[in-house]
N, C-alpha and C. Protein backbone atom coordinates (compact mmCIF):
# COMPACT_ATOMS: atom_id res chain seq x y z
N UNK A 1 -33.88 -165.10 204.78
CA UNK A 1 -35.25 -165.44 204.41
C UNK A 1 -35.70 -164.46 203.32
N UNK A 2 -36.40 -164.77 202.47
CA UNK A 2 -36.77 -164.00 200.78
C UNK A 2 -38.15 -163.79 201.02
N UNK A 3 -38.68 -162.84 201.19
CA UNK A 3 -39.88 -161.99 201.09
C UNK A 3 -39.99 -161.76 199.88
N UNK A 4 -39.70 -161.94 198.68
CA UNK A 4 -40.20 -161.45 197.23
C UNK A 4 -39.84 -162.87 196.15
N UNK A 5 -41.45 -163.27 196.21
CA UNK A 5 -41.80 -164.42 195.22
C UNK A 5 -41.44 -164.06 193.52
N UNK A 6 -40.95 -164.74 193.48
CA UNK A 6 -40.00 -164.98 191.82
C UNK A 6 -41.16 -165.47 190.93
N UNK A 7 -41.16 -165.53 189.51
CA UNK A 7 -41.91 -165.73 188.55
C UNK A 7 -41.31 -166.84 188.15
N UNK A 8 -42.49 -167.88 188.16
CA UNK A 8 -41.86 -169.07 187.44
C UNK A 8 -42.15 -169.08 186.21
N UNK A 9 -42.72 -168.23 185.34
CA UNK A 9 -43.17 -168.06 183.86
C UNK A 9 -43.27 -166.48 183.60
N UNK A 10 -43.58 -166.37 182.37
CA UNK A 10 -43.88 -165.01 181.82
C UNK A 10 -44.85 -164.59 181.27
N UNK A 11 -46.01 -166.15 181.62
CA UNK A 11 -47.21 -166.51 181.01
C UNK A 11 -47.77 -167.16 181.77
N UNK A 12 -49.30 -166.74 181.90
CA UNK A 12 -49.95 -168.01 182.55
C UNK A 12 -50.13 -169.36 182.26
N UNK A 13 -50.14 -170.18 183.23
CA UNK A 13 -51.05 -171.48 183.09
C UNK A 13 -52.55 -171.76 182.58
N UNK A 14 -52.91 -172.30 181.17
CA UNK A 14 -54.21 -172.41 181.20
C UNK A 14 -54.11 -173.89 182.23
N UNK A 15 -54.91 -174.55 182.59
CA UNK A 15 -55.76 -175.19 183.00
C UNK A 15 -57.24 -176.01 183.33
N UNK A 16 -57.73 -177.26 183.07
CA UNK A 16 -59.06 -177.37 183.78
C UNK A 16 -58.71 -177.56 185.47
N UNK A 17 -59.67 -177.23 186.00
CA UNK A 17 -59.96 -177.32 187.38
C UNK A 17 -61.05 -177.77 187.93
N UNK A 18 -61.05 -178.26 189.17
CA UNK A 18 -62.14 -179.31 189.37
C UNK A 18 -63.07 -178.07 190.00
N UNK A 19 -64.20 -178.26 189.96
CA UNK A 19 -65.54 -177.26 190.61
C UNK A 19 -65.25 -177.83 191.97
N UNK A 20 -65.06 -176.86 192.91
CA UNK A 20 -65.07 -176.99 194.29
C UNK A 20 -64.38 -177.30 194.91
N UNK A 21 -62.85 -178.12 194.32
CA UNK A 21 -61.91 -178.59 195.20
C UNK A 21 -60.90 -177.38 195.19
N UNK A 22 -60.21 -177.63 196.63
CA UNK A 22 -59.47 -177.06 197.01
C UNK A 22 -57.81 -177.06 196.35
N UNK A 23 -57.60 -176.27 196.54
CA UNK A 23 -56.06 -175.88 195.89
C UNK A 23 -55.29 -174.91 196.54
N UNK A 24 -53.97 -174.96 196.47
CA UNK A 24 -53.24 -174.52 196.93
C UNK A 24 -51.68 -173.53 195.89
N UNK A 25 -52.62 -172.63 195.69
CA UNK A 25 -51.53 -171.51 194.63
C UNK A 25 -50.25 -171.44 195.31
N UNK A 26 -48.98 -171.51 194.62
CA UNK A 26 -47.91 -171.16 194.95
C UNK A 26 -47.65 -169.64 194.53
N UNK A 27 -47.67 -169.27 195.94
CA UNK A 27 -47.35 -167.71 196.08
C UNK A 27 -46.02 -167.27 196.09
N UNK A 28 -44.72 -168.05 196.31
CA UNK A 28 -43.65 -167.83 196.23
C UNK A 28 -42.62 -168.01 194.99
N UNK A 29 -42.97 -168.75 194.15
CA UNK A 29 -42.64 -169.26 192.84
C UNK A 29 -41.92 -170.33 193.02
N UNK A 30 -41.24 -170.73 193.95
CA UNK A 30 -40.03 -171.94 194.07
C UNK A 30 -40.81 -173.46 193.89
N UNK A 31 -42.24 -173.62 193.90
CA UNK A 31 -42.54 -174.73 193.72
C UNK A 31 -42.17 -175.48 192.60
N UNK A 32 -41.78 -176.61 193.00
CA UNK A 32 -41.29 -177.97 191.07
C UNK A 32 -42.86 -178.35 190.71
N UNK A 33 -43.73 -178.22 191.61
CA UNK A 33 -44.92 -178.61 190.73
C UNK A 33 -46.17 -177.58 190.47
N UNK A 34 -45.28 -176.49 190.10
CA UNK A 34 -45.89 -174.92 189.21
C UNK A 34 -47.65 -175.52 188.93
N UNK A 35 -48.33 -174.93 189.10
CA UNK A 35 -48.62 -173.55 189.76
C UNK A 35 -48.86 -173.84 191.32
N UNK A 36 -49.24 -175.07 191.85
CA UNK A 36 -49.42 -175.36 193.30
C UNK A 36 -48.28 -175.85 193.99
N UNK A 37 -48.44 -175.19 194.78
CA UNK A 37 -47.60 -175.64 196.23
C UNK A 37 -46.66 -176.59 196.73
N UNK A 38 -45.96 -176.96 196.85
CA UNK A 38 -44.94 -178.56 197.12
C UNK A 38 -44.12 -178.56 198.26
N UNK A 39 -44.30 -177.05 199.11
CA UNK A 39 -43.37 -176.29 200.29
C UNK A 39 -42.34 -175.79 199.97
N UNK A 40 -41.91 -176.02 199.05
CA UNK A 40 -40.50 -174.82 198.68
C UNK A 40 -40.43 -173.64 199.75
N UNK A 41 -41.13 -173.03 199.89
CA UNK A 41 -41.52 -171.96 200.44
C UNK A 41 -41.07 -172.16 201.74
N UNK A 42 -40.72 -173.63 202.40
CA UNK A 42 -40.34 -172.78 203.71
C UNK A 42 -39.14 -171.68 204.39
N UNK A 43 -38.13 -171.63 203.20
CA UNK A 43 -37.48 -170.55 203.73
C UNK A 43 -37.87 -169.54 203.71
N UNK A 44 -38.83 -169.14 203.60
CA UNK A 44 -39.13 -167.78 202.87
C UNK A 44 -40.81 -167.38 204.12
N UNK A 45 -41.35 -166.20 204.20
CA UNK A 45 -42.30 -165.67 204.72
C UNK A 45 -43.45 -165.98 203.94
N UNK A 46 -43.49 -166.36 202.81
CA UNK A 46 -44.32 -166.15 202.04
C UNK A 46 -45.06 -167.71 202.31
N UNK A 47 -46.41 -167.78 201.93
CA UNK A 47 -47.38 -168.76 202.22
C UNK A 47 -48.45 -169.04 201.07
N UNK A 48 -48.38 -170.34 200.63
CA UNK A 48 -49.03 -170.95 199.60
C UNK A 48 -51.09 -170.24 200.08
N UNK A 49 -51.72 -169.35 199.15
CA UNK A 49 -53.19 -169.10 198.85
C UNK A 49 -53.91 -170.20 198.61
N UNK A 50 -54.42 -170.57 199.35
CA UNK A 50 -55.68 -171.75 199.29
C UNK A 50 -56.89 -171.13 198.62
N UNK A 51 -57.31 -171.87 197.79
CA UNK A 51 -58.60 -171.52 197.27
C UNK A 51 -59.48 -172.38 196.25
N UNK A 52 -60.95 -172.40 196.17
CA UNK A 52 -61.76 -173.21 195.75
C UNK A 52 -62.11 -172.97 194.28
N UNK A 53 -61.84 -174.02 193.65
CA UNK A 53 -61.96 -173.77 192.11
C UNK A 53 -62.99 -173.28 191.63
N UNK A 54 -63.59 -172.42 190.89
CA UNK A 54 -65.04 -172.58 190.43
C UNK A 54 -65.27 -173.53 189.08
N UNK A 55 -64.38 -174.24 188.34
CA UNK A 55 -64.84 -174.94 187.76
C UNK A 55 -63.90 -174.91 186.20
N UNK A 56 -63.76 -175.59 185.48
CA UNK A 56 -63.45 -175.09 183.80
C UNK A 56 -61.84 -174.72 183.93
N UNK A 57 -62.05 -174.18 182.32
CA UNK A 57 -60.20 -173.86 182.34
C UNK A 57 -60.69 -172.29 183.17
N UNK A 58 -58.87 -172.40 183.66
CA UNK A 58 -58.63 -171.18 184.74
C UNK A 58 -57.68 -170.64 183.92
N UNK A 59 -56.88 -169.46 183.78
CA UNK A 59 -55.49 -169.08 183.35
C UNK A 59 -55.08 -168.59 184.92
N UNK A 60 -54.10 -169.60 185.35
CA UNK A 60 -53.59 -169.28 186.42
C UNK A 60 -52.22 -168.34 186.53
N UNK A 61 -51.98 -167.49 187.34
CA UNK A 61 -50.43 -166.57 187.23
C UNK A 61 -49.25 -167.39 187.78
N UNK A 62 -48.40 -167.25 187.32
CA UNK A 62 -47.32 -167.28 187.05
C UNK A 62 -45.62 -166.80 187.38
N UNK A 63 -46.39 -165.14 187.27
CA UNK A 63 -45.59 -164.42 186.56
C UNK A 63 -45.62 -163.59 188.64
N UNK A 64 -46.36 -163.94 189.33
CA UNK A 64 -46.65 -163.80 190.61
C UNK A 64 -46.97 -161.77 190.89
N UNK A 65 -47.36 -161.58 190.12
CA UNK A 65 -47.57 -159.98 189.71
C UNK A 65 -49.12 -159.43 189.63
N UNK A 66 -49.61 -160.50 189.58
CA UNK A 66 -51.30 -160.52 189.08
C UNK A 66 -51.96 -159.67 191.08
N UNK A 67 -53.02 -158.92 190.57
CA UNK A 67 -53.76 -158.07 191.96
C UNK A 67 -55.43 -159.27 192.41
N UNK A 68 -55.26 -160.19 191.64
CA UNK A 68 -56.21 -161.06 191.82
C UNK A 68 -56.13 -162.58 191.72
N UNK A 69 -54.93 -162.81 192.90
CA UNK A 69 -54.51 -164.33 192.72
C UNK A 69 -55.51 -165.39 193.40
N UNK A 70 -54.85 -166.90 192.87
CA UNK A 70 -54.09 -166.93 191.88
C UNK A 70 -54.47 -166.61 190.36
N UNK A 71 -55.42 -166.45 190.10
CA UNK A 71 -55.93 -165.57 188.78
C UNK A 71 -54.69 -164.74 188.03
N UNK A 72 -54.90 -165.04 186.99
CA UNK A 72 -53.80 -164.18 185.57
C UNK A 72 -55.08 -162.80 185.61
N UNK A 73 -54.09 -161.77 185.61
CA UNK A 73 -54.92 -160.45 185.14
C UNK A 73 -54.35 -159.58 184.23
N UNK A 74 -53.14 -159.72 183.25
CA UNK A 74 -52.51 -159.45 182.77
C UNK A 74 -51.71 -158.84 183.20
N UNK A 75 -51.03 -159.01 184.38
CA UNK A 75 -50.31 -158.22 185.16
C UNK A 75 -48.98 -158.32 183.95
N UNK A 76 -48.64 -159.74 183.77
CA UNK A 76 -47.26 -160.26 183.02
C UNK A 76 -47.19 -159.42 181.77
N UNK A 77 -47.53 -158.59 181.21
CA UNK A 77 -47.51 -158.06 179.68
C UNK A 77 -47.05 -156.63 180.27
N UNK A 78 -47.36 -156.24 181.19
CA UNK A 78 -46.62 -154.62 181.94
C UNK A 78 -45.69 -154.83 181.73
């Protein structure tokens, strides 16, 4: 079982996002439908972050390094 989520990019996702709906960040990286969730993840400990859009383009991470997911914080440029 893999405790350490892989980077599916080296860059974020821009994005629009809907105001208020729910989503489901892929915290492990193995998802085919980057940046949310698809279960890849069940071998692994790691568990898809649910969270409510606030609205507009997002730059979502990626790079699974960011201290404020799923939010890009420039973690990927370190």
């Amino acid at each position: 079982m893999s405790d350490q989520p892989i980077a599916a990019d080296d860059k974020p996702m821009a994005m629009a996002l809907q105001a208020g709906k729910e989503y489901y960040w892929c915290a492990c990286g193995k998802s085919g439908g980057q940046p949310f969730c698809d279960g890849s993840h069940r071998d692994t400990s790691i568990t898809p972050l649910p969270f409510k859009a606030k609205g507009g383009e997002a730059h979502i991470c990626m790079c699974r390094k960011t201290n404020n997911p799923p939010y890009c914080d420039g973690s990927h440029a370190q």
